[in-house]
PDB file of N, CA and C in Angstrom:
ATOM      1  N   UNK A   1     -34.105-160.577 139.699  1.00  0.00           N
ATOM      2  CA  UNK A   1     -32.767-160.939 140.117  1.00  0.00           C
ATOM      3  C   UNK A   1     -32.713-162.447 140.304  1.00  0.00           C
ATOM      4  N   UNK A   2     -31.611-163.488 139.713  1.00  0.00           N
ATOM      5  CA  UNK A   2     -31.754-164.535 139.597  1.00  0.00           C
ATOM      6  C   UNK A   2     -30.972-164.845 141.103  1.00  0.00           C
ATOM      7  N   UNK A   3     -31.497-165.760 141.915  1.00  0.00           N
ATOM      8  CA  UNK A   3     -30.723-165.810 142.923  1.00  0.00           C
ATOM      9  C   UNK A   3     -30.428-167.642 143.148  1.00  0.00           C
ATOM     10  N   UNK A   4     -29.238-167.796 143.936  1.00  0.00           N
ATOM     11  CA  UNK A   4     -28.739-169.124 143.649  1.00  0.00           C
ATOM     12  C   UNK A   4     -28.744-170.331 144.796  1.00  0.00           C
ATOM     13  N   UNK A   5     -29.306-169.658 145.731  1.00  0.00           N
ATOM     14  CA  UNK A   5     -29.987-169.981 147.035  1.00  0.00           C
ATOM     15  C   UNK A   5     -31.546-170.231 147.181  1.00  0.00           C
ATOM     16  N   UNK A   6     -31.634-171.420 147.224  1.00  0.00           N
ATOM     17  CA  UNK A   6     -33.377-171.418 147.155  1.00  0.00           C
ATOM     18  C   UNK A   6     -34.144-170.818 148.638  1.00  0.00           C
ATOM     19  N   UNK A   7     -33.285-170.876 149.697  1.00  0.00           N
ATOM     20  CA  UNK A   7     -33.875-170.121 151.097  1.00  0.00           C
ATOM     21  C   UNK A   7     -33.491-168.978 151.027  1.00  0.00           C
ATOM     22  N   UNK A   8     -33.269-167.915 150.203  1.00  0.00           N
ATOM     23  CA  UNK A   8     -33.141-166.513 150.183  1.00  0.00           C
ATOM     24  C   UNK A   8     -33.684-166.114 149.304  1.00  0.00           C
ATOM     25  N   UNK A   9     -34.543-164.856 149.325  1.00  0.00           N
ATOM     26  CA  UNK A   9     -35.025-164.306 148.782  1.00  0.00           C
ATOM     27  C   UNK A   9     -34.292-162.768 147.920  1.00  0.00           C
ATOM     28  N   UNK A  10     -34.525-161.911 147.234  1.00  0.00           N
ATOM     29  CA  UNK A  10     -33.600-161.361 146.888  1.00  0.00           C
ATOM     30  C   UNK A  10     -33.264-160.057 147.499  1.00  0.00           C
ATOM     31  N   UNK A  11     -33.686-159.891 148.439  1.00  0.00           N
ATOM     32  CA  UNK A  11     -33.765-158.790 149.748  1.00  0.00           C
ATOM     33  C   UNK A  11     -32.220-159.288 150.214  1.00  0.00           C
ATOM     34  N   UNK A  12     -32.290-160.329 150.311  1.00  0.00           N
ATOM     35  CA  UNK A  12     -31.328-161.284 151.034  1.00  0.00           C
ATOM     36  C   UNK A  12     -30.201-161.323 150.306  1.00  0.00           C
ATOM     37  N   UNK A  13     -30.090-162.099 149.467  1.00  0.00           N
ATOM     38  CA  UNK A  13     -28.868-162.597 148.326  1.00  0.00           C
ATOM     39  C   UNK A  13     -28.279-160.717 148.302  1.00  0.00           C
ATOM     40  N   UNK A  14     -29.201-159.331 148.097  1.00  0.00           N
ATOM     41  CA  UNK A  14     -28.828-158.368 147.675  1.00  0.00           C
ATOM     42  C   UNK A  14     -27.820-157.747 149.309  1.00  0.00           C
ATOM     43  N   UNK A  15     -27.861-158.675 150.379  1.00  0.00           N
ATOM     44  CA  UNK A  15     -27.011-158.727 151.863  1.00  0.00           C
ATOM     45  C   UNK A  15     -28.253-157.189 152.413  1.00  0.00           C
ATOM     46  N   UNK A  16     -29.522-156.770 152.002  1.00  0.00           N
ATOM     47  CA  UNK A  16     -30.123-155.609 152.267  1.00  0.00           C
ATOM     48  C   UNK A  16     -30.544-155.968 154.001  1.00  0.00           C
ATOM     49  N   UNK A  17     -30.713-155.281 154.566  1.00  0.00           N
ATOM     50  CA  UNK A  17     -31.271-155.381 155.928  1.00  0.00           C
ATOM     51  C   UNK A  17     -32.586-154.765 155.973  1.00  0.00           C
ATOM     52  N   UNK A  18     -33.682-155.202 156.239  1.00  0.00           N
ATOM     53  CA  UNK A  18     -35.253-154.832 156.227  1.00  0.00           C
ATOM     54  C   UNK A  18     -35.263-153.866 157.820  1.00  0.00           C
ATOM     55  N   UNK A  19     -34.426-154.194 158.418  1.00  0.00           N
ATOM     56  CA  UNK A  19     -34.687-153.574 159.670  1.00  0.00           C
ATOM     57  C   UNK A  19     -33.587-152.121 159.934  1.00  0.00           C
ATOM     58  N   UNK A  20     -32.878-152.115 158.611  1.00  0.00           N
ATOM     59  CA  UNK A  20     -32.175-151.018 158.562  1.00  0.00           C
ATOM     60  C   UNK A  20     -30.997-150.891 159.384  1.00  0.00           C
ATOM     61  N   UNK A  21     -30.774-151.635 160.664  1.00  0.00           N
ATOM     62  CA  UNK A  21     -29.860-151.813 161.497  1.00  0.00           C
ATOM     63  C   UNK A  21     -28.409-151.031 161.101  1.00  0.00           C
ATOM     64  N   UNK A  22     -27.957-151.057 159.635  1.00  0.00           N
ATOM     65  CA  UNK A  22     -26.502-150.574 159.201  1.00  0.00           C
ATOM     66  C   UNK A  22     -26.850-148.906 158.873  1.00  0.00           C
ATOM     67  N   UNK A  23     -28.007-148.428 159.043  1.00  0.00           N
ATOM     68  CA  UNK A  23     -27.887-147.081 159.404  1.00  0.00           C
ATOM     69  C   UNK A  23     -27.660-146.658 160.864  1.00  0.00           C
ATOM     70  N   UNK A  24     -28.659-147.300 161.604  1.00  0.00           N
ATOM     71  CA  UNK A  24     -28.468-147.353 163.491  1.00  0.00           C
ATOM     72  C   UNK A  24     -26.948-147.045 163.596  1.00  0.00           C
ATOM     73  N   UNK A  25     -26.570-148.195 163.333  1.00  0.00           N
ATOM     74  CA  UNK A  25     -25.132-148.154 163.664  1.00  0.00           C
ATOM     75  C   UNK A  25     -24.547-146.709 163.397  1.00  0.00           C
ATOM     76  N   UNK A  26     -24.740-147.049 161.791  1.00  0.00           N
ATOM     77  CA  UNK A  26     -23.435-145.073 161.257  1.00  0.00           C
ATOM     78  C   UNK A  26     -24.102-144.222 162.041  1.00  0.00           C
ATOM     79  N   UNK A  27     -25.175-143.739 162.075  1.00  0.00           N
ATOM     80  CA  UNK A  27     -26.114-142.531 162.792  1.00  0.00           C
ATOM     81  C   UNK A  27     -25.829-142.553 164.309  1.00  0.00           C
ATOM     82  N   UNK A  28     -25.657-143.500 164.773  1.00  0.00           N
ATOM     83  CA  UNK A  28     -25.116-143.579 166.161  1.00  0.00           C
ATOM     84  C   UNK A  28     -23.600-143.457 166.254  1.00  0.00           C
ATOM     85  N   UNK A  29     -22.816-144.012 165.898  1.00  0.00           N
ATOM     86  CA  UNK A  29     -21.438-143.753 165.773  1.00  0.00           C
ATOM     87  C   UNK A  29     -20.840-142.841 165.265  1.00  0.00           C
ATOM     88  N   UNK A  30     -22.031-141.818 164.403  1.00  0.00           N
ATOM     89  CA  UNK A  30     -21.315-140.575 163.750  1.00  0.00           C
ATOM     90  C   UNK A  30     -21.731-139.459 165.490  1.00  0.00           C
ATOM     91  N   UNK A  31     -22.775-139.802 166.011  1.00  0.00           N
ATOM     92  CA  UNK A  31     -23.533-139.084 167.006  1.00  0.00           C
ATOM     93  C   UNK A  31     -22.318-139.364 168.085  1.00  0.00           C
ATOM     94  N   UNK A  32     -21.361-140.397 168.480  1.00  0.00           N
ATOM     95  CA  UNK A  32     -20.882-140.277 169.294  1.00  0.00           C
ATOM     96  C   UNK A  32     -19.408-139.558 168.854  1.00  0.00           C
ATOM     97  N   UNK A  33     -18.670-139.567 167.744  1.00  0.00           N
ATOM     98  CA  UNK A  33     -17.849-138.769 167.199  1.00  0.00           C
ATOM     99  C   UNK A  33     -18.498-137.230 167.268  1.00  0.00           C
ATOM    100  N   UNK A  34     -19.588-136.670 166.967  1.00  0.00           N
ATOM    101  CA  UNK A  34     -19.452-135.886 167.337  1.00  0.00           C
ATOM    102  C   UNK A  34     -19.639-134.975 168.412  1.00  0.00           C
ATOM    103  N   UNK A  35     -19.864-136.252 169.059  1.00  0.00           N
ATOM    104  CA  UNK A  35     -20.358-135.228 171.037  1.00  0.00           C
ATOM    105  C   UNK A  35     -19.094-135.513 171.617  1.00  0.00           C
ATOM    106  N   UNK A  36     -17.975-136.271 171.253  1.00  0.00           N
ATOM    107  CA  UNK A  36     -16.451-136.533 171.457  1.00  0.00           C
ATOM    108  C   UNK A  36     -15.700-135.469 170.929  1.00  0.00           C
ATOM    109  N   UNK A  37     -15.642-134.854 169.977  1.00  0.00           N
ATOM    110  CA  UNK A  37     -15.215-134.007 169.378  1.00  0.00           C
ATOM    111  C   UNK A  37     -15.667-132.889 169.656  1.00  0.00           C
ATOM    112  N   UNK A  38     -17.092-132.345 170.449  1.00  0.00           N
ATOM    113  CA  UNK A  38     -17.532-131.488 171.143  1.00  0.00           C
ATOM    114  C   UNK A  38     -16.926-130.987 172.169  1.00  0.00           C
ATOM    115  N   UNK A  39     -17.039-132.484 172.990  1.00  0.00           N
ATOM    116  CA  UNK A  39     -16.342-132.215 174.770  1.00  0.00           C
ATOM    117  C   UNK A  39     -15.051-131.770 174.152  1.00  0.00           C
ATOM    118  N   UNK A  40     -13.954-132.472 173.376  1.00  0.00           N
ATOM    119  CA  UNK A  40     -12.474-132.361 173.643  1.00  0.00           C
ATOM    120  C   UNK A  40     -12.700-130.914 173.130  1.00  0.00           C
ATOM    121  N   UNK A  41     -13.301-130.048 172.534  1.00  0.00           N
ATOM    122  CA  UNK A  41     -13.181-128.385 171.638  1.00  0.00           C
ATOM    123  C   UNK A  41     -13.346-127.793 172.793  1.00  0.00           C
ATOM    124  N   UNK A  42     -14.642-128.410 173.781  1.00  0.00           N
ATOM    125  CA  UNK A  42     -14.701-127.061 174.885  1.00  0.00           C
ATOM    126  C   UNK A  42     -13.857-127.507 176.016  1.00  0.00           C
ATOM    127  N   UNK A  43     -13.093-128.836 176.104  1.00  0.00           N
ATOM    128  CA  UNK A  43     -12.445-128.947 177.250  1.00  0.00           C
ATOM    129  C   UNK A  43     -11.364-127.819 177.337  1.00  0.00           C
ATOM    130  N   UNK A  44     -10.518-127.764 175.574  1.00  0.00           N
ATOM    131  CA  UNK A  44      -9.410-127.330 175.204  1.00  0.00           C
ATOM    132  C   UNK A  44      -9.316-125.404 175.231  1.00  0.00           C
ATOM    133  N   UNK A  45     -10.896-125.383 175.008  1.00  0.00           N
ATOM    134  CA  UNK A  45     -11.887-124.046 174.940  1.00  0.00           C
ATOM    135  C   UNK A  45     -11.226-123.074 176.358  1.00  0.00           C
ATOM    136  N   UNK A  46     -11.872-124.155 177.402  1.00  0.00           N
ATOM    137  CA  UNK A  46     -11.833-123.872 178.608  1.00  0.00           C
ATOM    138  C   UNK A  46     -10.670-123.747 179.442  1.00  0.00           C
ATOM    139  N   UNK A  47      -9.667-124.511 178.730  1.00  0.00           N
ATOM    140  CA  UNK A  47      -8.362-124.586 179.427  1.00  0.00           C
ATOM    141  C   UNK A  47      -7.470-123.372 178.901  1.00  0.00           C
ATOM    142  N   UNK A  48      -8.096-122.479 178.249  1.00  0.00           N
ATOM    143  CA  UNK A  48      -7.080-121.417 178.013  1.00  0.00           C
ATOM    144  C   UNK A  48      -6.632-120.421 178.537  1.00  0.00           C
ATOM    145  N   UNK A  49      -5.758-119.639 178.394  1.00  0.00           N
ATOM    146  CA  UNK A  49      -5.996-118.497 179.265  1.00  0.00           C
ATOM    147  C   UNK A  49      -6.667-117.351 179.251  1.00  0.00           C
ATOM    148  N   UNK A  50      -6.778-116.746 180.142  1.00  0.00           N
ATOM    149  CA  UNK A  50      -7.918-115.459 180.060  1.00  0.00           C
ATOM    150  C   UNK A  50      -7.184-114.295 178.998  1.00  0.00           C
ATOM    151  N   UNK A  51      -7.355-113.859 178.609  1.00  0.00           N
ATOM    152  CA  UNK A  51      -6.855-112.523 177.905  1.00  0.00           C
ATOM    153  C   UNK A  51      -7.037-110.979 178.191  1.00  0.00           C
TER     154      UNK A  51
END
């Protein structure tokens, strides 16, 4: 890969993260959507009436 920056390497120029950090993020933010979407099912669960 020809890159056009002589202080980057092509890990770099390719914007890749070695430390993976932009999965952390989604994997965590999908984890809090769905423990949000948990509580509000059994809040709504719970608030019903008996039958």
């Amino acid at each position: 890969m020809e890159t056009y920056d002589p202080n980057k390497n092509t890990t770099e120029v390719r914007q890749a993260n070695p430390r993976k950090m932009n999965l952390r993020v989604l994997i965590i933010s999908m984890s809090v959507v769905v423990i949000a979407f948990a509580l509000i099912f059994l809040v709504f669960s719970m608030m019903q009436p008996s039958t």
